[in-house]
Protein backbone atom coordinates (compact mmCIF):
# COMPACT_ATOMS: atom_id res chain seq x y z
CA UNK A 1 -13.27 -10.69 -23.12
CA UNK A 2 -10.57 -10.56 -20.75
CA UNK A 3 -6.71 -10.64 -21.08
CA UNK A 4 -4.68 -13.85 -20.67
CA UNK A 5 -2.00 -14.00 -17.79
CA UNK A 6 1.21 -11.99 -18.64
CA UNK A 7 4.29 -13.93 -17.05
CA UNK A 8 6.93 -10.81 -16.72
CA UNK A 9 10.59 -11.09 -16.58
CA UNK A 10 11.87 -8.51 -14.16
CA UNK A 11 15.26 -7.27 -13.60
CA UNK A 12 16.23 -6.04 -10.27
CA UNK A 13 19.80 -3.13 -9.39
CA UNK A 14 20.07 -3.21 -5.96
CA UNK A 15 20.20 -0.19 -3.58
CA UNK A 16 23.02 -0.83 -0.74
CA UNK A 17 22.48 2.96 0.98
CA UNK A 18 19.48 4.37 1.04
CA UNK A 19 21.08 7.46 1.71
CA UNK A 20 22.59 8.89 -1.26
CA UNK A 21 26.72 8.91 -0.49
CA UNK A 22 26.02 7.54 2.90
CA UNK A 23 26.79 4.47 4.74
CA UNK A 24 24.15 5.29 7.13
CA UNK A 25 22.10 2.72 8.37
CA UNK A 26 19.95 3.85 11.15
CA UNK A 27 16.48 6.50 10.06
CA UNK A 28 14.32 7.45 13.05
CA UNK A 29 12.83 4.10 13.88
CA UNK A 30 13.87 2.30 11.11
CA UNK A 31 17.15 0.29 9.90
CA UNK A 32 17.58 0.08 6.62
CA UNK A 33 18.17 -3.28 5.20
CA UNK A 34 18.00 -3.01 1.48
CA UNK A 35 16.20 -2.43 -1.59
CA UNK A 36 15.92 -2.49 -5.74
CA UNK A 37 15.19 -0.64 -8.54
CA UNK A 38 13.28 -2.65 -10.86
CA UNK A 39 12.03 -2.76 -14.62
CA UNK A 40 10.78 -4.93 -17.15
CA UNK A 41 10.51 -4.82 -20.83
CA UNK A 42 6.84 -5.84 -20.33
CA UNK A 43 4.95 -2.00 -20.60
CA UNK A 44 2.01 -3.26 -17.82
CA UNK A 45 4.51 -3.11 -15.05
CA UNK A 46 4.36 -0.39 -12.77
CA UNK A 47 1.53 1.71 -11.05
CA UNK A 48 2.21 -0.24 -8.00
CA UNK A 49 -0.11 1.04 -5.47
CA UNK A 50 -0.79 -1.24 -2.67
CA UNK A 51 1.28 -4.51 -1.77
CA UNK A 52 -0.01 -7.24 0.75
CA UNK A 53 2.31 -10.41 1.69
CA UNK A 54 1.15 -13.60 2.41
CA UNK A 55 1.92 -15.53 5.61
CA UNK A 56 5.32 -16.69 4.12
CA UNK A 57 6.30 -12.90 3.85
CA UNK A 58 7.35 -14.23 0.66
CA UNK A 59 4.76 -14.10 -2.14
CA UNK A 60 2.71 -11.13 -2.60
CA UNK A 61 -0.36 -9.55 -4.26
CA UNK A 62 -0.42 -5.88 -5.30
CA UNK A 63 -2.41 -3.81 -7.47
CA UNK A 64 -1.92 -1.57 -10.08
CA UNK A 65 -3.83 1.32 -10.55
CA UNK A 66 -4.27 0.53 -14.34
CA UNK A 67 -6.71 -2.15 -13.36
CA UNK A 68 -4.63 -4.85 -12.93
CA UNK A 69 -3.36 -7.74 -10.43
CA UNK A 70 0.53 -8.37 -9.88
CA UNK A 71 1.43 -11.58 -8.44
CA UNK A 72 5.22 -12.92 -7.31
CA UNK A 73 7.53 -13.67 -5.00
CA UNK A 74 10.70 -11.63 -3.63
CA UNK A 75 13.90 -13.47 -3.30
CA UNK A 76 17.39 -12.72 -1.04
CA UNK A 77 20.54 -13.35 -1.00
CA UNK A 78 22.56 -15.75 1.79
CA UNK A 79 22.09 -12.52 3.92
CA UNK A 80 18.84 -12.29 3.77
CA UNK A 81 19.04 -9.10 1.73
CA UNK A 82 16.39 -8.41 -1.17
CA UNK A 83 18.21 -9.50 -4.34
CA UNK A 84 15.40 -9.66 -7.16
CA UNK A 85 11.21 -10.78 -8.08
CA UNK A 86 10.90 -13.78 -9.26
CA UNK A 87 7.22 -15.58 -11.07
CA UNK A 88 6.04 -12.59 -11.29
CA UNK A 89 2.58 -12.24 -13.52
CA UNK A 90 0.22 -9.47 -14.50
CA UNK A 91 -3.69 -9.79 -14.59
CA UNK A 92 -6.38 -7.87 -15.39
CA UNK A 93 -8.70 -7.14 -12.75
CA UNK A 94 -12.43 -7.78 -14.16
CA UNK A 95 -15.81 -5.94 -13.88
CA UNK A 96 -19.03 -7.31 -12.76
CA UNK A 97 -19.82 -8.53 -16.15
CA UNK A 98 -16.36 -10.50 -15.96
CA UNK A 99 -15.00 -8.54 -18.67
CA UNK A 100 -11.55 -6.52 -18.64
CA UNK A 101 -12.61 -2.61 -17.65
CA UNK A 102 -12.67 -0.39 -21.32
CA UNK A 103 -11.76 2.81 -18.94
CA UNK A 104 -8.90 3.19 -16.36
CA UNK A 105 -11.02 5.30 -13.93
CA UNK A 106 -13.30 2.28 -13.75
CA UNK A 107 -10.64 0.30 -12.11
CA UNK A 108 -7.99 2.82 -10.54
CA UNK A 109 -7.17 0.75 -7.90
CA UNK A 110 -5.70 2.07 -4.95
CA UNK A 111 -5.92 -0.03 -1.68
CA UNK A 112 -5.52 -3.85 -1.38
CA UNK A 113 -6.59 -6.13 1.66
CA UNK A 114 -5.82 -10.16 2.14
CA UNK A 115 -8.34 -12.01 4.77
CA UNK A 116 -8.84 -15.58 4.06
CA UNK A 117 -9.47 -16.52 0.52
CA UNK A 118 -10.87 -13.48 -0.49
CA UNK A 119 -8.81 -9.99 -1.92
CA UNK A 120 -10.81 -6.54 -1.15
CA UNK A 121 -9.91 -3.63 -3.22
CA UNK A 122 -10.57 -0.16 -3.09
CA UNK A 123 -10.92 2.54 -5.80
CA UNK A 124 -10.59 6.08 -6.29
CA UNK A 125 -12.58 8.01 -8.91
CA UNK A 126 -15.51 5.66 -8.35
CA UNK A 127 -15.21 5.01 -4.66
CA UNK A 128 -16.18 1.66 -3.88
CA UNK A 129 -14.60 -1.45 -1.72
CA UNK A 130 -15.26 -4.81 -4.01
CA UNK A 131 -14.73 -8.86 -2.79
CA UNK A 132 -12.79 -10.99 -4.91
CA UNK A 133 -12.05 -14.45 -5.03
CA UNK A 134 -8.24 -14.17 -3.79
CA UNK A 135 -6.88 -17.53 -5.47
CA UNK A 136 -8.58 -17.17 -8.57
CA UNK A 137 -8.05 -13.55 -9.05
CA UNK A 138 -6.62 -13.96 -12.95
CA UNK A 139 -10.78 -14.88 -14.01
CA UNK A 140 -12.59 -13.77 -11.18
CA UNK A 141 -15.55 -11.10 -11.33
CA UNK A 142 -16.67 -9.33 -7.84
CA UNK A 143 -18.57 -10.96 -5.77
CA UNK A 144 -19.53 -8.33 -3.81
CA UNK A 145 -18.45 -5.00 -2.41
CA UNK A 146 -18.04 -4.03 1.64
CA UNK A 147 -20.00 -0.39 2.69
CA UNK A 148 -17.30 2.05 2.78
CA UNK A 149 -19.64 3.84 5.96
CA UNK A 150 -18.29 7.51 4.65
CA UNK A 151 -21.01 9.45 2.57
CA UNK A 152 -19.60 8.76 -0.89
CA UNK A 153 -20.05 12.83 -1.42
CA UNK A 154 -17.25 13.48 0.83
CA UNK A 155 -14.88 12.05 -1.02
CA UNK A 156 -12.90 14.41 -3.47
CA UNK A 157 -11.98 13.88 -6.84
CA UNK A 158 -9.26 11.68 -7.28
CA UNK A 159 -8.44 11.73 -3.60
CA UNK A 160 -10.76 8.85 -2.30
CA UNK A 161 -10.06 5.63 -0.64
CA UNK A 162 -6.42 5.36 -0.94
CA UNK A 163 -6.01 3.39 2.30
CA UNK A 164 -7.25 0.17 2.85
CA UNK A 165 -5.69 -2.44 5.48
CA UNK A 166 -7.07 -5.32 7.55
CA UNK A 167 -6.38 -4.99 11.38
CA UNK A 168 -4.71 -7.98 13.18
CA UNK A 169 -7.49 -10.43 14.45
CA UNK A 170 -5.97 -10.53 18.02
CA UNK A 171 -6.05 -6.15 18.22
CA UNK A 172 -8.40 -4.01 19.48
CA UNK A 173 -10.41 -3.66 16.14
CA UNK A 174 -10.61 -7.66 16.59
CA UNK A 175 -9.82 -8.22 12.03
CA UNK A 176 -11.80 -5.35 11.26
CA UNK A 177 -11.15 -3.32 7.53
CA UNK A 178 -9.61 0.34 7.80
CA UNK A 179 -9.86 2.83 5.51
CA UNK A 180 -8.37 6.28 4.85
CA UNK A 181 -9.26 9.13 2.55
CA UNK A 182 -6.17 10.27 0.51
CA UNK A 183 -6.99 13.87 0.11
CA UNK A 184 -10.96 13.93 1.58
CA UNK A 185 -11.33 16.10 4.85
CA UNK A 186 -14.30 16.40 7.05
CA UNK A 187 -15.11 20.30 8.66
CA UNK A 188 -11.96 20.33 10.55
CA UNK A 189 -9.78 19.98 8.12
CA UNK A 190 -8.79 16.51 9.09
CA UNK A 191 -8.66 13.27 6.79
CA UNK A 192 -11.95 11.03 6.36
CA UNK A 193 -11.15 7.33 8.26
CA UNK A 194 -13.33 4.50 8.93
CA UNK A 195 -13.57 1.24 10.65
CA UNK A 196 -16.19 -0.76 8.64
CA UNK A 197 -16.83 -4.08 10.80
CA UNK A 198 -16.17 -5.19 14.36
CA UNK A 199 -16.69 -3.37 17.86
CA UNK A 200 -15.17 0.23 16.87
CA UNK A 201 -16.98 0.45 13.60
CA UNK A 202 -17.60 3.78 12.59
CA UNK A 203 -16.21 6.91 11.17
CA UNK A 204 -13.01 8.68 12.68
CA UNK A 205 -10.33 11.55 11.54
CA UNK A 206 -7.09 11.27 11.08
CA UNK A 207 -4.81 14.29 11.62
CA UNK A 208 -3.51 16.10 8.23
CA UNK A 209 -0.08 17.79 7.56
CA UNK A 210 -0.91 19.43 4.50
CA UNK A 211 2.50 18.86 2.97
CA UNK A 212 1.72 15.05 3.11
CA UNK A 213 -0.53 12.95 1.43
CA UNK A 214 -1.80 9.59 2.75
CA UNK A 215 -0.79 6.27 0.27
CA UNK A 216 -1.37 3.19 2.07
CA UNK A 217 -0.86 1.58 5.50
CA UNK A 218 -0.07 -1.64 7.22
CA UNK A 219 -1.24 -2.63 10.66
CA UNK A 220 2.35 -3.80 13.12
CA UNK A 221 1.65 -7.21 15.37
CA UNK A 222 0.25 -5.17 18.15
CA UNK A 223 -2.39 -3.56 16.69
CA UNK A 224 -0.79 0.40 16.08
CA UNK A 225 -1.55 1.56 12.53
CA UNK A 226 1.70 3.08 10.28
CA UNK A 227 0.68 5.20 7.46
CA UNK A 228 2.51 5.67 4.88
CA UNK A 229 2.72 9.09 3.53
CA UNK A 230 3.78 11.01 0.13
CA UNK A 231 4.95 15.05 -0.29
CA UNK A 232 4.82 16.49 -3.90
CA UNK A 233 5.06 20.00 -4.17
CA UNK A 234 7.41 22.94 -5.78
CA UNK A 235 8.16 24.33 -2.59
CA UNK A 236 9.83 21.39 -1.00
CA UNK A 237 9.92 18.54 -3.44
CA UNK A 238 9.27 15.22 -3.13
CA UNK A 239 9.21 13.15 0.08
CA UNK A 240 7.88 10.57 2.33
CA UNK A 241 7.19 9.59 6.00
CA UNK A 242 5.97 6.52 8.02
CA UNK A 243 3.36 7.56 11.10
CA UNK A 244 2.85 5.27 13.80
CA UNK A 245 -0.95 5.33 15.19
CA UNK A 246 -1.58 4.01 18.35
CA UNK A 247 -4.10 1.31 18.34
CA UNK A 248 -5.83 2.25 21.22
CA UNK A 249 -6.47 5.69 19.96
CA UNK A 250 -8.59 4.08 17.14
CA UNK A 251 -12.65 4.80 17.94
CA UNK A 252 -15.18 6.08 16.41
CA UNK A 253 -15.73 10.16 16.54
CA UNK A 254 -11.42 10.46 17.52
CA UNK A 255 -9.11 12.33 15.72
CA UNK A 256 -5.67 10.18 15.35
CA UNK A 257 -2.05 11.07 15.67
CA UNK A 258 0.90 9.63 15.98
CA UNK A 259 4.93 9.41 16.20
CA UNK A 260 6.43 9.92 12.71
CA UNK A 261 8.80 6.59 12.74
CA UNK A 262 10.97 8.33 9.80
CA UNK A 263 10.84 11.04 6.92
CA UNK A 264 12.86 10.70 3.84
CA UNK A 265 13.45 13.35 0.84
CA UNK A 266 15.24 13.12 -2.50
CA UNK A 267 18.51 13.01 -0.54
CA UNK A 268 17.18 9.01 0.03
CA UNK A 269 16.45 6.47 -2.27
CA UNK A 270 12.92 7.09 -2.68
CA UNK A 271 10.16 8.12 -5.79
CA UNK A 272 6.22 8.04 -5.46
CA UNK A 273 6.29 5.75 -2.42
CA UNK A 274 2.51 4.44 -2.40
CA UNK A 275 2.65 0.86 -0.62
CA UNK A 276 3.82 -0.79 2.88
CA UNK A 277 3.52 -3.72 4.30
CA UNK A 278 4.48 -5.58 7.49
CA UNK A 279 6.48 -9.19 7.37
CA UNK A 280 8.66 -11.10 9.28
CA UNK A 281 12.01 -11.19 8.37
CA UNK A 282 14.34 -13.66 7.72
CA UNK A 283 15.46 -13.42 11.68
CA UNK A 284 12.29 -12.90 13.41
CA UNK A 285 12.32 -9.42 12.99
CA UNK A 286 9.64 -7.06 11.85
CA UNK A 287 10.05 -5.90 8.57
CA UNK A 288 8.49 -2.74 6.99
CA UNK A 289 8.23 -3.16 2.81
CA UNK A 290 7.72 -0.17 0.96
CA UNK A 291 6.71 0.21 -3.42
CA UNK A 292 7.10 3.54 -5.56
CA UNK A 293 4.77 4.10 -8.04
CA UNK A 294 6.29 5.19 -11.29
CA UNK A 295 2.96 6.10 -13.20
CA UNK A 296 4.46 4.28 -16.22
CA UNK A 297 6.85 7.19 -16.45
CA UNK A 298 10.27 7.16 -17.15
CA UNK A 299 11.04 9.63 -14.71
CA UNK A 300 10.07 7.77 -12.00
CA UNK A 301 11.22 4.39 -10.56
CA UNK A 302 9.82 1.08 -9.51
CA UNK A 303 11.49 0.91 -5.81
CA UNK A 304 11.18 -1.68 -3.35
CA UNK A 305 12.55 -1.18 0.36
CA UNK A 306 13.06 -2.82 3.48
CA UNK A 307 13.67 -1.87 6.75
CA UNK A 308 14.00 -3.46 10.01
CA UNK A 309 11.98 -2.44 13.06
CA UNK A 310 13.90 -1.42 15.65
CA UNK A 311 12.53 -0.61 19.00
């Protein structure tokens, strides 16, 4: 049967510069506002991959690419500054049976959407897009899955769905779910997208730097897209960038492009950056929250950052 709820402690060092030796505050777009590097004795946490906020940009859901839910809260000092996690829990996600997965590529879970009371979740290996009950996620089975609209052939080992986001109600896509292949190109080399509901439903491309992998994305207030993207390679190390996609460009049959808002390398506090979201700051602002990945290694970090929004 299925795991019990694991309440984890987590402990939180905070990162004041996100450039290494710098006081800089200003990246492209983006002002940094502050971060942490977190751990836990508890050996489930980690493998963030995705991260969606509620409406109090306060508590969040994320999932782990072990199979599992995390659930919590961030807190912040008098500031407003991140200063730590707080009730934070670990479940396991649960197959259609309603028992705990007994393989990992069953339930490599990669992308993470919020709408209503209901949590979709998309895997990798297996590619699929399955409905949960959002509130009762700790002993709820699927209820059903959403067509993912891409011919599940095209997608490449291990380099599926890694994108999926929900589109603001009031844009152009009018609530509808996005998706974006991680690593999965159609004949023109560019990456497999799709809008599965609404008035632009259908398949569309999304430009490909081959240095850069996309890990998740989060849709701003007006409707443009931001992907969040990943470099791992010998030649040139690791790094990351945020793209900003315009929403109007967003159709079926298009190939999409957009403004890189900031890049970031090893000279930044970053590791295997693999999930953004959008809140609302303390101050009105809009926020951009960003999770590593450590792949339960301890060589990698659990990072969490925010930046500001500043145009």
């Amino acid at each position: 049967m299925a795991a019990s709820t694991v309440d984890v402690p987590v402990s939180a060092r905070l990162i004041s510069a996100f450039k290494v030796g710098s006081e800089q505050k200003q990246f492209g777009k983006l002002e940094f506002v502050g971060g942490l590097i977190m751990s836990s004795p508890e050996p489930l946490f980690g493998a963030i991959s995705s991260i969606r906020f509620l409406p109090d940009s306060r508590h969040f859901l994320a999932v782990l690419d072990t199979g599992h839910w995390l659930a919590g809260a961030i807190e912040r000092d008098r500031s407003g500054v991140l200063s730590g996690l707080s009730d934070v829990r670990i479940d396991p996600m649960l197959d259609e049976s309603g028992h705990e997965a007994k393989r990992k590529m069953d339930m490599d879970a990669e992308g993470l959407a919020l709408r209503a009371d209901q949590a979709f979740v998309s895997y990798e290996r297996w590619p699929r897009i399955e409905i949960f009950a959002h509130k009762d996620n700790e002993t709820s089975k699927p209820l059903s899955q959403l067509p993912v609209l891409i011919p599940l052939d095209e997608f490449r080992r291990n380099a599926g769905i890694e994108t999926l986001v929900l589109s603001p109600a009031n844009g152009p896509l009018k609530g509808a779910m996005l998706i974006v292949a991680e690593g999965s190109f159609d004949k023109d080399s560019h990456l497999f997208a799709a809008v599965l509901e609404g008035p632009r439903k259908g398949i569309f491309a999304v430009a490909h730097d081959s240095s850069f992998s996309v890990t998740d994305g989060a849709f701003l207030p007006n409707g443009d897209l931001l992907l969040l993207e990943r470099r791992f390679n010998l030649a040139q190390g690791i790094g990351m960038r945020i793209r900003r996609i315009s929403a109007d460009t967003i159709k079926p049959g298009a190939v999409v492009d957009g403004e890189i808002l900031m890049q970031a390398d090893l000279s930044n506090q970053i590791d295997n950056m693999e999930g953004i979201d959008v809140v609302v700051g303390p101050d009105g602002s809009t926020r951009l929250i960003l999770v590593s990945d450590d792949n339960h290694s301890f060589l990698q970090r659990n990072v969490m950052l925010e930046f500001k929004l500043t145009e």
